[in-house]
Every structure is written in C-alpha cells, then in structure tokens.
PDB file of N, CA and C in Angstrom:
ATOM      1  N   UNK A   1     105.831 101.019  96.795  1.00  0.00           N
ATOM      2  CA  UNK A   1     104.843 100.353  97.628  1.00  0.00           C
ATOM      3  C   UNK A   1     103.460 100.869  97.234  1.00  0.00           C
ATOM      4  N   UNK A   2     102.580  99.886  97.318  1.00  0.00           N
ATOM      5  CA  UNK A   2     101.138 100.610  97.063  1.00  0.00           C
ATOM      6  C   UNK A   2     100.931 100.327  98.225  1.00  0.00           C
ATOM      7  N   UNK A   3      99.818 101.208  98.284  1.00  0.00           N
ATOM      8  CA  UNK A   3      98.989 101.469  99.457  1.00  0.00           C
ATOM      9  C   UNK A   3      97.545 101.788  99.095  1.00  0.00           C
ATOM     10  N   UNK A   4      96.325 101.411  99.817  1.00  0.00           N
ATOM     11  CA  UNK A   4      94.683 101.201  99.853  1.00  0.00           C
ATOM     12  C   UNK A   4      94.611 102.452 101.087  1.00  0.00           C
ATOM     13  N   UNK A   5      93.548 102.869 101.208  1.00  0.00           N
ATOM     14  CA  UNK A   5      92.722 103.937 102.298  1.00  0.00           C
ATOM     15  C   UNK A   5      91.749 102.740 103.002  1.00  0.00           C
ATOM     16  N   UNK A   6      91.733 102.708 104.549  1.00  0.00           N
ATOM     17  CA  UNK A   6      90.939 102.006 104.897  1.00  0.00           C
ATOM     18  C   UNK A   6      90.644 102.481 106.072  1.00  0.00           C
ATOM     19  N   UNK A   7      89.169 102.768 106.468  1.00  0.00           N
ATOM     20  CA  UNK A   7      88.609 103.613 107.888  1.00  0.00           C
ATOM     21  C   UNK A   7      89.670 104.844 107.438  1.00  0.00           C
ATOM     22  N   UNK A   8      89.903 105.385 106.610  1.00  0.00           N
ATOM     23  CA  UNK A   8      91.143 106.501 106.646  1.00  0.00           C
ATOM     24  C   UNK A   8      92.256 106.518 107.184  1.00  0.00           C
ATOM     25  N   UNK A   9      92.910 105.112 107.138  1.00  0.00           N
ATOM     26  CA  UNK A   9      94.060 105.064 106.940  1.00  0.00           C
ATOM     27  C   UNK A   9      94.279 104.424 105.816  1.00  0.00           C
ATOM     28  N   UNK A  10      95.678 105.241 105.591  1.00  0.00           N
ATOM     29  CA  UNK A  10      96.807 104.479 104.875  1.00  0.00           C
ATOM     30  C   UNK A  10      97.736 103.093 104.696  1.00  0.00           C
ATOM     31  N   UNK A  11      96.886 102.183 104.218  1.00  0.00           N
ATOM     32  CA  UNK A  11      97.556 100.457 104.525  1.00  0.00           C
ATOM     33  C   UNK A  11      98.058 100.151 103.414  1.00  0.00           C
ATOM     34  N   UNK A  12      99.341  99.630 103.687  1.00  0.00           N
ATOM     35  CA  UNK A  12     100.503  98.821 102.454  1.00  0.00           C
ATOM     36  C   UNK A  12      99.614  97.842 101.801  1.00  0.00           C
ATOM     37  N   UNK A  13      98.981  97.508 100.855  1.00  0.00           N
ATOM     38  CA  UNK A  13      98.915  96.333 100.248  1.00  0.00           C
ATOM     39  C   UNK A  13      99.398  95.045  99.973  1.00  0.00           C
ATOM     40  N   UNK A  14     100.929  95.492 100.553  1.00  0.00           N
ATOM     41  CA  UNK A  14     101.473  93.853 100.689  1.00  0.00           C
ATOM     42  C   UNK A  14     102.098  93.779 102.332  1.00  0.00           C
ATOM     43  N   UNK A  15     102.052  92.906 103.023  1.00  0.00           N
ATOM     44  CA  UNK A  15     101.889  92.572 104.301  1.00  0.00           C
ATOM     45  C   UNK A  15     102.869  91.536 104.751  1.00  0.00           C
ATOM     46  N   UNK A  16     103.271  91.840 105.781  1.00  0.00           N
ATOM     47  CA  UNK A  16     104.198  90.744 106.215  1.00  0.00           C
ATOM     48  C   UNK A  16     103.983  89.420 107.246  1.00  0.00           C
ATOM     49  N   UNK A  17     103.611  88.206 106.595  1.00  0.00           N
ATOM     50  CA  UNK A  17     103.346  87.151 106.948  1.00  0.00           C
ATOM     51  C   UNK A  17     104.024  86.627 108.525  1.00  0.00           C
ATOM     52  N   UNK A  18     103.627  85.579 109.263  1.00  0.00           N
ATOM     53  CA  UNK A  18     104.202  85.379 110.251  1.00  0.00           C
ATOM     54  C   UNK A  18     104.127  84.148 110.141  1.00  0.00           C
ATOM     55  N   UNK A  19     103.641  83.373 109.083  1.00  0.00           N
ATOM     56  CA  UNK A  19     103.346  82.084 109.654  1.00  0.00           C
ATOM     57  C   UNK A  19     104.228  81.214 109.767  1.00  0.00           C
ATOM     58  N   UNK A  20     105.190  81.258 109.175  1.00  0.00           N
ATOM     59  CA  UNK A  20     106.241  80.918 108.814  1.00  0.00           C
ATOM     60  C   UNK A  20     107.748  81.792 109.402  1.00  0.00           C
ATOM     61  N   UNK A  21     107.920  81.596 110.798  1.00  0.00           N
ATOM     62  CA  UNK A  21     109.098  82.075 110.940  1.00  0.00           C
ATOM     63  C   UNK A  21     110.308  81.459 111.153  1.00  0.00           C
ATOM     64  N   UNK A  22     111.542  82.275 111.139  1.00  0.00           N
ATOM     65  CA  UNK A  22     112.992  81.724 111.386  1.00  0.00           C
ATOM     66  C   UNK A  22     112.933  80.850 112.649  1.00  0.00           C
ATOM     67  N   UNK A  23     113.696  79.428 112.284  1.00  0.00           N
ATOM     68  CA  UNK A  23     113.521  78.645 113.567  1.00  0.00           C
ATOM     69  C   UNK A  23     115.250  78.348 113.740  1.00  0.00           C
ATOM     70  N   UNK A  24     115.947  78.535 115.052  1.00  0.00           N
ATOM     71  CA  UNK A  24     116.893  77.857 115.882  1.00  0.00           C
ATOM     72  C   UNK A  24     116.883  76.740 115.489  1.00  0.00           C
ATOM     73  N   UNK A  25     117.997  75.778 116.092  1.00  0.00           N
ATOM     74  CA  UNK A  25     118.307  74.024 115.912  1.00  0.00           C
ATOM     75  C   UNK A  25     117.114  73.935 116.590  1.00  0.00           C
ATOM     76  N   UNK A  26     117.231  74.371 118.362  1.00  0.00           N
ATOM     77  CA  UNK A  26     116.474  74.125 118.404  1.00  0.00           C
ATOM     78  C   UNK A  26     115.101  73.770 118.969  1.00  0.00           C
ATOM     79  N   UNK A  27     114.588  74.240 117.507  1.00  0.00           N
ATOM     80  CA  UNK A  27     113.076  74.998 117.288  1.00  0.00           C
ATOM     81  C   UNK A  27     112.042  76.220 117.919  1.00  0.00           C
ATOM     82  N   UNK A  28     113.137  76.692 118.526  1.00  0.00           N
ATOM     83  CA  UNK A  28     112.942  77.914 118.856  1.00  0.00           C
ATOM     84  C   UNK A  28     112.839  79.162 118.217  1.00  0.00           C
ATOM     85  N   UNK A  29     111.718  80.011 117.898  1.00  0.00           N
ATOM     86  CA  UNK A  29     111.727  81.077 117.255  1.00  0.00           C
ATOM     87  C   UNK A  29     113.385  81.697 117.518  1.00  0.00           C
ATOM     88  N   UNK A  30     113.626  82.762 115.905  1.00  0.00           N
ATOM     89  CA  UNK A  30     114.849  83.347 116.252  1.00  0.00           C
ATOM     90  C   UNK A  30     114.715  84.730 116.229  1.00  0.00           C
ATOM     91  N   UNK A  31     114.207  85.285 117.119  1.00  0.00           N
ATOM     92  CA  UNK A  31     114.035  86.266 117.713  1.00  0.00           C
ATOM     93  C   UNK A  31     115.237  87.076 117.304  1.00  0.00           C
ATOM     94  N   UNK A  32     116.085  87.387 116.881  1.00  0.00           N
ATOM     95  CA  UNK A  32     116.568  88.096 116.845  1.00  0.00           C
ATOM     96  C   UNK A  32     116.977  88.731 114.773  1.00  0.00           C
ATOM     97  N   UNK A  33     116.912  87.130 114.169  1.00  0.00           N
ATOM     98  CA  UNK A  33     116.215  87.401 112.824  1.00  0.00           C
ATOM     99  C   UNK A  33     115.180  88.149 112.677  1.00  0.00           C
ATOM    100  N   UNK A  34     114.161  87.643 113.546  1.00  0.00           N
ATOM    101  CA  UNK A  34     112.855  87.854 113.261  1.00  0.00           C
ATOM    102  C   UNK A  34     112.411  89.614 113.222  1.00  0.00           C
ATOM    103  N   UNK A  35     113.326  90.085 114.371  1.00  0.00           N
ATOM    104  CA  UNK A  35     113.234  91.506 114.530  1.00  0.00           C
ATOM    105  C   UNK A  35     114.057  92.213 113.280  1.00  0.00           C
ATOM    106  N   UNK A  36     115.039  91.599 112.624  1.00  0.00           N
ATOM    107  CA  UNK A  36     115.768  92.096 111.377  1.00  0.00           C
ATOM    108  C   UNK A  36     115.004  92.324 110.094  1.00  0.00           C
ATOM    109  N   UNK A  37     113.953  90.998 109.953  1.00  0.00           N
ATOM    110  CA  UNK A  37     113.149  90.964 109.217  1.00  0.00           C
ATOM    111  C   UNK A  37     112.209  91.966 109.233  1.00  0.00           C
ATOM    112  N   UNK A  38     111.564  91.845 110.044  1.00  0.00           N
ATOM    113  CA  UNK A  38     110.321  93.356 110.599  1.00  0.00           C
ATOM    114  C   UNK A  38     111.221  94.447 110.672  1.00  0.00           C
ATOM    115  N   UNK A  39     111.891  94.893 110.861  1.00  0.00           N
ATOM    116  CA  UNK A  39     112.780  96.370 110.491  1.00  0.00           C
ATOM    117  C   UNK A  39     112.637  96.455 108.713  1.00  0.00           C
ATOM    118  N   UNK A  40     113.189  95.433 108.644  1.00  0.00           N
ATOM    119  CA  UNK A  40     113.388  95.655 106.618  1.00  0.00           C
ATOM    120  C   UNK A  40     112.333  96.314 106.207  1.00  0.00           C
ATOM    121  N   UNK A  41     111.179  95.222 106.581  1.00  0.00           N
ATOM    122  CA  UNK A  41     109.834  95.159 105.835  1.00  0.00           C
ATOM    123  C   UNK A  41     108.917  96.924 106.408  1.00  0.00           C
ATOM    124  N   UNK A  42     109.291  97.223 107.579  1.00  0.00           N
ATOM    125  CA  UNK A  42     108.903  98.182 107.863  1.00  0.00           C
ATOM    126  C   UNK A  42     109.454  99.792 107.455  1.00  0.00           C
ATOM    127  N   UNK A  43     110.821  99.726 107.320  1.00  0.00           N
ATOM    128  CA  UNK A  43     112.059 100.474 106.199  1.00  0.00           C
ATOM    129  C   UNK A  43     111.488 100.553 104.894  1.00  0.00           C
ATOM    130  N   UNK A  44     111.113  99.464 104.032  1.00  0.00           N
ATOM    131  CA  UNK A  44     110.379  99.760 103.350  1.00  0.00           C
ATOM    132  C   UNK A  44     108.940  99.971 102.544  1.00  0.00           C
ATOM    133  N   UNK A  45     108.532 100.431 103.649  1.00  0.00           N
ATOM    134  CA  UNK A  45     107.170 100.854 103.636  1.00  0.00           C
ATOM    135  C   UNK A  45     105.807  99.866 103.975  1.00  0.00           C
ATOM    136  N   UNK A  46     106.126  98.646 104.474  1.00  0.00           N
ATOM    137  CA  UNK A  46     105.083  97.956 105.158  1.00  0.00           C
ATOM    138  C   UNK A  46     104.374  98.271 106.409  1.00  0.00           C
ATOM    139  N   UNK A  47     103.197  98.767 106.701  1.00  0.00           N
ATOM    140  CA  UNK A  47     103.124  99.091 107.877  1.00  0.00           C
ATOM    141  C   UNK A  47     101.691  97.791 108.148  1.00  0.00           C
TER     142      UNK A  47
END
C-alpha cells in the first residue's frame, strides 16, 4: 500500500469508493456485503 502524509497524517493513496454499492433484488443497499467489503479494504491497509 502506499501511503501520502497529510496535516500529519498517514493516508492510503488508494481509497475506497462508495458510489457504487452492492444492491438486493430489491434495490436495497446490502448491508451486510457492504460491511465485508470495508473490512477487506480496511485489512488491507485502506484507511
């Protein structure tokens, strides 16, 4: 992972999008993907 210094912190350079999330039949966010996803991305080093 890279990471930039900003105000003195430490920020991932690559970021995890939202605009686009897991949708139910239906069309209901899937909340429970969605939290699987953000674990991963945060596991490996996205903050």
């Amino acid at each position: 992972m890279q990471y930039t210094k900003t105000c003195g912190e430490k920020i991932s350079r690559l970021a995890f999008g939202t605009m686009r999330l897991p949708l139910r039949d239906d069309g209901s966010i899937d909340q429970e993907q969605v939290n699987e996803m953000t674990d991963y991305a945060m596991e490996h080093g996205v903050n």
